[in-house]
Protein backbone atom coordinates (compact mmCIF):
# COMPACT_ATOMS: atom_id res chain seq x y z
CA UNK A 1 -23.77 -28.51 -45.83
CA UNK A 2 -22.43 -26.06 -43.63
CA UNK A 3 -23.34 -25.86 -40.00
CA UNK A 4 -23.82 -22.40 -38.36
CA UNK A 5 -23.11 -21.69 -34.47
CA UNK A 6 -25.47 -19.80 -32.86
CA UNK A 7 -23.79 -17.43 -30.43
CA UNK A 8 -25.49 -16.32 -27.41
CA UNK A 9 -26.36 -12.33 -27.26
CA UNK A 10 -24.42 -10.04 -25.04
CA UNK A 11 -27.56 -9.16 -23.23
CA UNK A 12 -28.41 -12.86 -22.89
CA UNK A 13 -25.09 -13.87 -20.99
CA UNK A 14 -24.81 -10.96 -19.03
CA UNK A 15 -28.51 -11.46 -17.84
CA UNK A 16 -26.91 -14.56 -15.96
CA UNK A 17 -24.74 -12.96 -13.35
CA UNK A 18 -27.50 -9.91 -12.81
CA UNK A 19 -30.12 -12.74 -12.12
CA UNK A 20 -28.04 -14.33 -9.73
CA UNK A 21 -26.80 -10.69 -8.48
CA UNK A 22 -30.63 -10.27 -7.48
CA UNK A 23 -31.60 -13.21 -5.99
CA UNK A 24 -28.51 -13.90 -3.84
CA UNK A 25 -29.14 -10.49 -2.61
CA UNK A 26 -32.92 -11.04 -0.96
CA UNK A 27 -31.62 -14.35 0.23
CA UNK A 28 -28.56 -12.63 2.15
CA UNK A 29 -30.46 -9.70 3.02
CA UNK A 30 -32.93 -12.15 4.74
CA UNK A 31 -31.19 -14.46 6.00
CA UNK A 32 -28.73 -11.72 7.99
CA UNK A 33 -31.90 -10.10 9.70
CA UNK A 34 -34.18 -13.08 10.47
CA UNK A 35 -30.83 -15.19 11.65
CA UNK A 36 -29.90 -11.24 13.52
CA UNK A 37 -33.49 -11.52 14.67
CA UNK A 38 -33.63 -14.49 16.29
CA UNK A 39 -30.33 -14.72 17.77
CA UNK A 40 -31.51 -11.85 19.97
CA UNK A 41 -34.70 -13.03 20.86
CA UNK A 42 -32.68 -16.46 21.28
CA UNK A 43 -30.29 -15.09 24.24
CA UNK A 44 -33.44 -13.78 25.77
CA UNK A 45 -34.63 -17.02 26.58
CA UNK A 46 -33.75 -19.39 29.41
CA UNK A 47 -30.95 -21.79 28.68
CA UNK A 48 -30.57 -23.52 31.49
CA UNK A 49 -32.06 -25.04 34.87
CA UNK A 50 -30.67 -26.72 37.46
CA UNK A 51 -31.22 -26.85 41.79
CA UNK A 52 -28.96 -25.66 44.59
CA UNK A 53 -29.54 -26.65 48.25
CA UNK A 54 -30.00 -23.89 50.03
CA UNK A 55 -30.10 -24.13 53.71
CA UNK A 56 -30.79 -28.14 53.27
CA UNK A 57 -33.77 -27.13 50.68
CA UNK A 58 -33.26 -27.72 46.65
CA UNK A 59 -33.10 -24.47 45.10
CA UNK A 60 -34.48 -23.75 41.52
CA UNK A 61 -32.36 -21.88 39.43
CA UNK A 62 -32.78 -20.53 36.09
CA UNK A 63 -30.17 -18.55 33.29
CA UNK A 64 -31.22 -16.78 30.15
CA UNK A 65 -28.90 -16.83 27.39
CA UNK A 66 -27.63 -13.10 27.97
CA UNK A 67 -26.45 -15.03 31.46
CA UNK A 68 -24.89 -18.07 30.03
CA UNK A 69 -22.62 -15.71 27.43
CA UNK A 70 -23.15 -12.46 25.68
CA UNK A 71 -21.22 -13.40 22.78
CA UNK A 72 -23.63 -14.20 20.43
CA UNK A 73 -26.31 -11.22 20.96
CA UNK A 74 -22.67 -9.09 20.28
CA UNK A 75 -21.99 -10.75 17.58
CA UNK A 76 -25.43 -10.61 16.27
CA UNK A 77 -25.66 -6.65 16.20
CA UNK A 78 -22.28 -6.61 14.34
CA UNK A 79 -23.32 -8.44 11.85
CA UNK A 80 -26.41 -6.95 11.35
CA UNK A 81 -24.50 -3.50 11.38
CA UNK A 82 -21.83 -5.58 8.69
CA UNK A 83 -25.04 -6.09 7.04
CA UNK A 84 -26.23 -2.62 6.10
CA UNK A 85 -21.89 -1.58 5.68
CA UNK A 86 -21.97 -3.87 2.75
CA UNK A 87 -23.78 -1.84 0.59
CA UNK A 88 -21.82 1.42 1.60
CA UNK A 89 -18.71 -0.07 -0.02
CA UNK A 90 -17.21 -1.69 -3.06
CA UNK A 91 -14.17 -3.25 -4.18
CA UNK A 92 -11.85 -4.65 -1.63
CA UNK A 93 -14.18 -2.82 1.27
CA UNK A 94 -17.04 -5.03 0.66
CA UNK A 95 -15.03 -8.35 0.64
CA UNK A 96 -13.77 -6.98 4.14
CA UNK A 97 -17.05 -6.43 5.50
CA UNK A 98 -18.84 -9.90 4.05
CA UNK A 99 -15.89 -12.00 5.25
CA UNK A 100 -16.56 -9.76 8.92
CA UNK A 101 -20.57 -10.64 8.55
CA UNK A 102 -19.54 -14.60 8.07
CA UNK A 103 -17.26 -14.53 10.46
CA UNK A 104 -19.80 -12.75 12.77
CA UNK A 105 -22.29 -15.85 11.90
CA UNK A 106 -19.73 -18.55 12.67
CA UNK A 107 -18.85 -16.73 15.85
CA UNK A 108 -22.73 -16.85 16.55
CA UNK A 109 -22.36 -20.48 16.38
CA UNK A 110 -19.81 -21.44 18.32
CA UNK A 111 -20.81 -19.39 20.96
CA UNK A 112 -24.14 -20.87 20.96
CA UNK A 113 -22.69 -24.61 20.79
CA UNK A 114 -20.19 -23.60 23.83
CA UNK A 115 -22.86 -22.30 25.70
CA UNK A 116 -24.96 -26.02 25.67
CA UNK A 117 -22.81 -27.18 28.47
CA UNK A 118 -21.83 -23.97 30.20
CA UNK A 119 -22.65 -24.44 33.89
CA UNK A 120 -20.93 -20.89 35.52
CA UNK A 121 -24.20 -18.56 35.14
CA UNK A 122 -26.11 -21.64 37.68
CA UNK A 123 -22.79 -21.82 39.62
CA UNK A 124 -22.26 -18.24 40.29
CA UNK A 125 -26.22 -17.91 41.39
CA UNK A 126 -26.11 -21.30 43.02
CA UNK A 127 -23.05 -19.15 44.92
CA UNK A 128 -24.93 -16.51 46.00
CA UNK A 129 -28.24 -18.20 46.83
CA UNK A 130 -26.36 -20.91 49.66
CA UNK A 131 -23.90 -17.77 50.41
CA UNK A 132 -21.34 -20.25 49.98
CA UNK A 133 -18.73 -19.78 46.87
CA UNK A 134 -18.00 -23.28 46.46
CA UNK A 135 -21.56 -24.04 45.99
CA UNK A 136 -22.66 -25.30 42.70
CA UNK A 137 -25.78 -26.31 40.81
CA UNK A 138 -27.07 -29.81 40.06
CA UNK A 139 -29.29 -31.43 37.81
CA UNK A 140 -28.25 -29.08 35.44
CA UNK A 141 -30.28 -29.38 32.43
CA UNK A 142 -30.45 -26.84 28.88
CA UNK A 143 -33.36 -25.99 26.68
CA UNK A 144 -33.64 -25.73 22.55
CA UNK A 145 -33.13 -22.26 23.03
CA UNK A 146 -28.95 -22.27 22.60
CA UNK A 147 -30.10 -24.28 19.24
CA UNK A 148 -32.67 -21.43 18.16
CA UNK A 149 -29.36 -19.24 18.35
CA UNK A 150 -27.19 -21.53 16.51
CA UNK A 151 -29.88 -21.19 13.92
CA UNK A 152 -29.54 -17.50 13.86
CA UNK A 153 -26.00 -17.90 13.57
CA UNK A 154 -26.31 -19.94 10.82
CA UNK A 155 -28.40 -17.73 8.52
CA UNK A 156 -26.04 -14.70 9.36
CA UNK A 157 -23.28 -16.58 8.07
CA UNK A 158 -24.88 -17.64 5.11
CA UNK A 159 -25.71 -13.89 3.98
CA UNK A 160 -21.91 -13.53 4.77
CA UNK A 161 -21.37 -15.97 2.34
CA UNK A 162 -23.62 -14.53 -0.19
CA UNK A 163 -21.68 -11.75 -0.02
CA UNK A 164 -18.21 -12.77 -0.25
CA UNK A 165 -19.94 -14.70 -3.41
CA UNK A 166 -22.02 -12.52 -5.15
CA UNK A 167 -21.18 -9.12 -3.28
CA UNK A 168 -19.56 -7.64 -6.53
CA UNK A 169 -23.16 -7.57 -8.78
CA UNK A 170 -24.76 -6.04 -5.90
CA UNK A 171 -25.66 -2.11 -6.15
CA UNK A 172 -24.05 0.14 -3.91
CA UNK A 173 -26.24 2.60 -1.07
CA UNK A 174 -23.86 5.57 -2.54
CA UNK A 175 -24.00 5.26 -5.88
CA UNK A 176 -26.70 7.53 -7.02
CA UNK A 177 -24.81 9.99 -4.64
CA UNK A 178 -21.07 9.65 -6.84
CA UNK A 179 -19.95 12.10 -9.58
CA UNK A 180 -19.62 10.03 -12.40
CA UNK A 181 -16.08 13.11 -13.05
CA UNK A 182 -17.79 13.41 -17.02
CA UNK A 183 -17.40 17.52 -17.38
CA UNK A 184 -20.90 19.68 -16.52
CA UNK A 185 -21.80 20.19 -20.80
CA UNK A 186 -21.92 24.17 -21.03
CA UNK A 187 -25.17 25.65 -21.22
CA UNK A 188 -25.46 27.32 -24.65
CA UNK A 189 -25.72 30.92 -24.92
CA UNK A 190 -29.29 32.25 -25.72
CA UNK A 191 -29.39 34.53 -28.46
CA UNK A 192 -31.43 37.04 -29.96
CA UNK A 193 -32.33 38.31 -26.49
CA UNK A 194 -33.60 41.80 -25.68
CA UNK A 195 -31.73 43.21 -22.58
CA UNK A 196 -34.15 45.50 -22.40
CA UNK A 197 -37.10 43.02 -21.52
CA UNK A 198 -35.82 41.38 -18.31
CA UNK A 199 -38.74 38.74 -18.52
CA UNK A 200 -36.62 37.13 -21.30
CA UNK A 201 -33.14 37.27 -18.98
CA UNK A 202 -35.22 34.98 -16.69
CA UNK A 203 -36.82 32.36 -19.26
CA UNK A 204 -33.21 32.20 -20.65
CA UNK A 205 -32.16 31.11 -17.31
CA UNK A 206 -35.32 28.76 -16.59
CA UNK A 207 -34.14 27.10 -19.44
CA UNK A 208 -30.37 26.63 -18.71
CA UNK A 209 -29.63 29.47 -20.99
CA UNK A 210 -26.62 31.58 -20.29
CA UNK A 211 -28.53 34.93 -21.37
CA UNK A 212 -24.63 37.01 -21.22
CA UNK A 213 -23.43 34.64 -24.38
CA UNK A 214 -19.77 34.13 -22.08
C-alpha cells in the first residue's frame, strides 16, 4: 500500500505570514497611540505632594509630571511620529525606525520609573515658596500617575516590537505612489481613420489611440 503526502498549497502557507502581517499590525498600531495617548495625558497629572514650612507654616506643594521630567511626554511624540515613519519606509529604513519606536517605549519607562522618587520639582518650589534655596520639601509622597505613564511606555514599546517582528509583511504608505519601472505598453495606432472628420481624431484619442499611426 503506498502512502501519499499531502503537501500544503502555496496559497495555504503563504496565508500564514499575511495573517500574522495583519494582526500584528492593528495590535502595534494600537498599542503605539493608546500607550502615546496616555503617556501624555499621564505627565499632565500630579505626581507628587509634599509640605514646605514657610514662614513657620507647612506649605502644600504639588508637581505634575511635565514638572517632575519631560522625558517621557518627548519621548512619547517621537514615537508616535516613529509610528506613522514606519510605514513610509522599507527594508533596512523600517528596522531603523521600529528599533527607534521601542527604544522610544523603553525610554518612556525608565523615565517614568526614575521619576517615582524624584524629589527636585518639590525642592525647587519648596525653594522659592520659603525664599530660602536650601529649603526642601517633606512628606513627600507620589501618585499612580508615574505608573499610568509606565503603562504608556509599555504599549509603545510593544508596537516597537511588533515592528522590528513583523514590520517586513506590513504595506508601505508609498507604495501605490512607486513606478513599478515595467515600460508604458504603446498605444496602438488607430486605423482606417478619416483625417478629414476630426470627430474621429478625438475618439481615437479618448480611446488611447495614436490617430498619426507613429
Amino acid at each position: 500500500m503506498e502512502y501519499v503526502t499531502a503537501v500544503p498549497h502555496p496559497r495555504s502557507q503563504a496565508a500564514g505570514p499575511a495573517r500574522a502581517g495583519r494582526v500584528s499590525l492593528a495590535v502595534a498600531l494600537s498599542a503605539g497611540a493608546l500607550g502615546a495617548a496616555v503617556t501624555l495625558l499621564a505627565t499632565r497629572q500630579r505626581w507628587a505632594e509634599g509640605t514646605a514650612t514657610v514662614v513657620g507654616a507647612p506649605f502644600s506643594l504639588t508637581a505634575k509630571g511635565s514638572d517632575v521630567t519631560g522625558v517621557p511626554a518627548a519621548l512619547a511624540i517621537v514615537g508616535l511620529a516613529a509610528l506613522v515613519a514606519v510605514f513610509a519606509v522599507r527594508g533596512a529604513g523600517r528596522a531603523l525606525v521600529a528599533a527607534l519606536l521601542a527604544l522610544c517605549g523603553a525610554g518612556t519607562v525608565a523615565a517614568a520609573l526614575l521619576g517615582v522618587s524624584d524629589s527636585s520639582a518639590l525642592d525647587e518650589e519648596a525653594a522659592r515658596a520659603a525664599g530660602d534655596t536650601s529649603a526642601t520639601v517633606h512628606a513627600l509622597s507620589h501618585t499612580a500617575w508615574p505608573y499610568v505613564a509606565v503603562v504608556g511606555g509599555a504599549l509603545i514599546l510593544l508596537a516597537g516590537l511588533l515592528a522590528l517582528r513583523y514590520g517586513r509583511h506590513w504595506p508601505a504608505m508609498s507604495g501605490r505612489y512607486e513606478r513599478s519601472g515595467a515600460p508604458r505598453p504603446r498605444r496602438t495606432a488607430a486605423k482606417g481613420l478619416d483625417p478629414d472628420r476630426p470627430e474621429e481624431l478625438w475618439k481615437a484619442l479618448d480611446r488611447g489611440e495614436d490617430p498619426t499611426g507613429a
